[in-house]
Structures are given as C-alpha cells and as structure tokens.
Protein backbone atom coordinates (compact mmCIF):
# COMPACT_ATOMS: atom_id res chain seq x y z
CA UNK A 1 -7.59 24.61 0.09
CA UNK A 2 -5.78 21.29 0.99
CA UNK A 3 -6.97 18.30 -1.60
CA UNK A 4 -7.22 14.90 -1.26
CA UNK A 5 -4.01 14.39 -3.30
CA UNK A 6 -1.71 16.30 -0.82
CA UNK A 7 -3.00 13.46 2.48
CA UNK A 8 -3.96 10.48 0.29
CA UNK A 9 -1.45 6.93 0.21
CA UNK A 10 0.37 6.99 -2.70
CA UNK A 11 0.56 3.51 -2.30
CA UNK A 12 -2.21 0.95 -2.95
CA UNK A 13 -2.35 -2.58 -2.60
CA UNK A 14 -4.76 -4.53 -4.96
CA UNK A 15 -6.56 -7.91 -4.97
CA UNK A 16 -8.79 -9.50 -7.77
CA UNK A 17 -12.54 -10.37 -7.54
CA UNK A 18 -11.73 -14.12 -7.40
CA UNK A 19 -8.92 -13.86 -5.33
CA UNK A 20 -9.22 -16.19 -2.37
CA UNK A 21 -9.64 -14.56 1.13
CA UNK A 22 -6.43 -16.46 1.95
CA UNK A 23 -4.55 -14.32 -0.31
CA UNK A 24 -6.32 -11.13 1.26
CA UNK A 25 -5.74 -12.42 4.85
CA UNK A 26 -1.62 -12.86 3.48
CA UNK A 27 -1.55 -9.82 2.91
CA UNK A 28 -2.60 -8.08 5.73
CA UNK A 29 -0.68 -10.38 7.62
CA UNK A 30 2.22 -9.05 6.24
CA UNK A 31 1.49 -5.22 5.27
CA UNK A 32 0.38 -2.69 7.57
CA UNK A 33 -1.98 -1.57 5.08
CA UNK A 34 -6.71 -1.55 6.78
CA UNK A 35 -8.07 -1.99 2.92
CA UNK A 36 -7.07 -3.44 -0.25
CA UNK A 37 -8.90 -2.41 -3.24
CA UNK A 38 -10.21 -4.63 -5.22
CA UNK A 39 -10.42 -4.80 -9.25
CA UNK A 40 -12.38 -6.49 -12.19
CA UNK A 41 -11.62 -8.63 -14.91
CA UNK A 42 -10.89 -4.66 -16.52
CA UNK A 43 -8.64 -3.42 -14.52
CA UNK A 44 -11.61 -1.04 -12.82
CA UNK A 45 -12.48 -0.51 -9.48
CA UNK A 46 -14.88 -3.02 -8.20
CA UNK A 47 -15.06 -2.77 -4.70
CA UNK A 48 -13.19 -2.43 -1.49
CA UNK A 49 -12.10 -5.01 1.21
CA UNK A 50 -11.30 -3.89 4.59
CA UNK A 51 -9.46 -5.44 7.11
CA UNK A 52 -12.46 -5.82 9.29
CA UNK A 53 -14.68 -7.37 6.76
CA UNK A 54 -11.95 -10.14 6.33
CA UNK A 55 -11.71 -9.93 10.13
CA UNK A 56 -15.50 -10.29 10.32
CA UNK A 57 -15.41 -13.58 7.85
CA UNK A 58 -13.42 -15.65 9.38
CA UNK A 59 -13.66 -17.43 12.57
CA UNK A 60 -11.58 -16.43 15.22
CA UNK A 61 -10.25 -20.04 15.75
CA UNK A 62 -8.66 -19.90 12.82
CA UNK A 63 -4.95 -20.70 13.43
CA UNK A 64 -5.52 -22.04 16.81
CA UNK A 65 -5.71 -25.64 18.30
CA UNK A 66 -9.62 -25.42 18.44
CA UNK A 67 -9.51 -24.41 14.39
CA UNK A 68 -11.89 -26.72 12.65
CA UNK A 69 -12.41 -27.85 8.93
CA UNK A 70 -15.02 -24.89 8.53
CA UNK A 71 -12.74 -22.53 9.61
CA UNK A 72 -10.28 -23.25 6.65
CA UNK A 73 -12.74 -23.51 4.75
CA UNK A 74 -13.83 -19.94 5.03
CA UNK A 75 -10.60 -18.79 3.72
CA UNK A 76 -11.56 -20.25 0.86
CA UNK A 77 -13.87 -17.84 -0.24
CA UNK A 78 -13.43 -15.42 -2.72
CA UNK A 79 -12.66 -11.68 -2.12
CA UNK A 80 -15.71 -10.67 -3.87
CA UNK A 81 -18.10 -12.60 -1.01
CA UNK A 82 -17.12 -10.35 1.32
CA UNK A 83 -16.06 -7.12 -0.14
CA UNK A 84 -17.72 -3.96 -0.05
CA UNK A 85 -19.54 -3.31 -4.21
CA UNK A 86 -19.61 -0.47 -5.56
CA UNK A 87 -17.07 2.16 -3.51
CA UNK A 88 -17.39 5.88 -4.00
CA UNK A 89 -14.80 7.19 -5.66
CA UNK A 90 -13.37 10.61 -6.19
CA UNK A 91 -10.73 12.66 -8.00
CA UNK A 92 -7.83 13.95 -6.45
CA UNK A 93 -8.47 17.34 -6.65
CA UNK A 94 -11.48 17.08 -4.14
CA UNK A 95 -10.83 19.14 -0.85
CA UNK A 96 -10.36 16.97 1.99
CA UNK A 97 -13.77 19.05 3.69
CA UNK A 98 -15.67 17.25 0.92
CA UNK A 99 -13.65 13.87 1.74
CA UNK A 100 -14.61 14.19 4.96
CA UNK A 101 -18.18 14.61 4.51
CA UNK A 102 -18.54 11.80 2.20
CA UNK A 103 -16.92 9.28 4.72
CA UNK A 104 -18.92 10.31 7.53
CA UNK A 105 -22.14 11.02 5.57
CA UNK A 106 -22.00 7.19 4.37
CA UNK A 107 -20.71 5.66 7.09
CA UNK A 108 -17.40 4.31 5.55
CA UNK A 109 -13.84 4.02 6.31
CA UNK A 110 -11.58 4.96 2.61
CA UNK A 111 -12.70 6.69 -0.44
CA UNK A 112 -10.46 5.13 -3.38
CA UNK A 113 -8.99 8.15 -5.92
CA UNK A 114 -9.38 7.49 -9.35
CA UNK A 115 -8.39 9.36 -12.46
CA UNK A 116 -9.71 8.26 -15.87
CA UNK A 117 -11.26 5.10 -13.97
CA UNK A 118 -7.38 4.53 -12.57
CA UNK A 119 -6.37 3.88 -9.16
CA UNK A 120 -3.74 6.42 -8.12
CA UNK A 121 -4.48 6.65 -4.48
CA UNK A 122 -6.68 6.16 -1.25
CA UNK A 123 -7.61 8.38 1.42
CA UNK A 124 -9.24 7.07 4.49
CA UNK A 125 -10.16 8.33 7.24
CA UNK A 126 -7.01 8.09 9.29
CA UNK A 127 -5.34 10.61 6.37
CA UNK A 128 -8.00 12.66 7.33
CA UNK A 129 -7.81 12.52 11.45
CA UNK A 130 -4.46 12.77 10.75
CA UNK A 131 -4.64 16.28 8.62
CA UNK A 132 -6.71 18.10 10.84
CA UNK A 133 -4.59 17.50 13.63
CA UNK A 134 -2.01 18.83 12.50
CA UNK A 135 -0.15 15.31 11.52
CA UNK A 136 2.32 14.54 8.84
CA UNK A 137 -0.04 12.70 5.97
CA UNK A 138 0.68 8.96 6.68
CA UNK A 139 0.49 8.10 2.98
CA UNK A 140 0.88 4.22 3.89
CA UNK A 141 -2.28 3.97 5.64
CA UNK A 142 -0.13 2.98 8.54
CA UNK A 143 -1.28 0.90 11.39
C-alpha cells in the first residue's frame, strides 16, 4: 500500500490570514508552487489558497497599461477573502486510493497533511496523476 507520505511535497509554503493578496500573488510569481496554505493567529491550518482563486480575484489588467485604481486595489485584500475555509486534512499514513477519493469526491485540488494539527506536507492532485502513472513523486508541486 503506497501512502500519502511516500508522493506528498515535503515542502510547503505558508501565508497568514491577514496577509495581503499582494504577498500571495509574490509568491507565486516567484515559486512554482499552485497553493499556499494558509494559517491562524495559532499556528493551525485555516484554509487553503490556490493559485486560481488568487487568479480568479484579481483583474486581468492588472500590470498592464489599461490597469486601473480598482485593480490595485484588489491586491489589497487579505488572503482570508479569498481563500478556501476549512480544508480537509489528513494524516500521512492515508493510502493515496483514499487521497484520491477525497479529492475527487469533493471536488478539490490538494489535501494538506497534518500531524498533531502540524503541517508536514501536501498532496494534490498532480502527486497523485503523477503516482499512478508511473511518475517520480514531484514533491515540489511543480508547475
């Protein structure tokens, strides 16, 4: 039985409730990572903010000559206006069958991996696509 832990990215990238979407928008700018999680005044995970829910906020004149006041404006939002409450979780012992289920079943794109309430990972559903074809686990959520 392969678990979640032997496909899931090591590696996860983090962003606070308040944080402005100009800080989330930096970030995938710069890092080929499709969803940051995001975290509470606790340290807990609160939610999760994909790339195409930033994508979705902001108006696509944004950084062009027909970019308006508004449009700046929207990155000021905070990352908690737009993010996805309430993720699903799991532990990293859960087979990736189950993984997959979950994802399809409700219709999202990650499942963060907690233990003790901790972030230690991600899977989404690229690790998956990935693992049952065969593929090396990406474990950067690349691109």
């Amino acid at each position: 039985m392969v678990t979640v832990e032997q496909i899931m990215s090591h590696r996860v990238v983090t962003v606070e409730m308040d944080d402005r979407l100009a800080t989330a928008k930096d970030i995938f700018d710069n890092v080929p990572f499709h969803h940051l999680v995001v975290l509470d005044e606790h340290n807990q995970v609160s939610g999760i903010l994909a790339r195409a829910d930033l994508v979705n906020a902001i108006n696509p004149n944004l950084g062009t000559a027909a970019e308006l006041t508004r449009d700046i404006e929207t990155l000021q939002k905070r990352v908690h206006q737009v993010m996805a409450h309430h993720p699903i979780t799991i532990p990293p012992e859960l087979d990736v069958n189950s993984a997959s289920e979950l994802i399809l079943s409700k219709g999202i794109t990650c499942l963060p991996v907690l233990v003790d309430k901790e972030i230690v990972g991600i899977v989404s559903w690229r690790d998956l696509l990935a693992h049952y074809c065969g593929l090396e686990p990406l474990n950067d959520e690349q691109p």
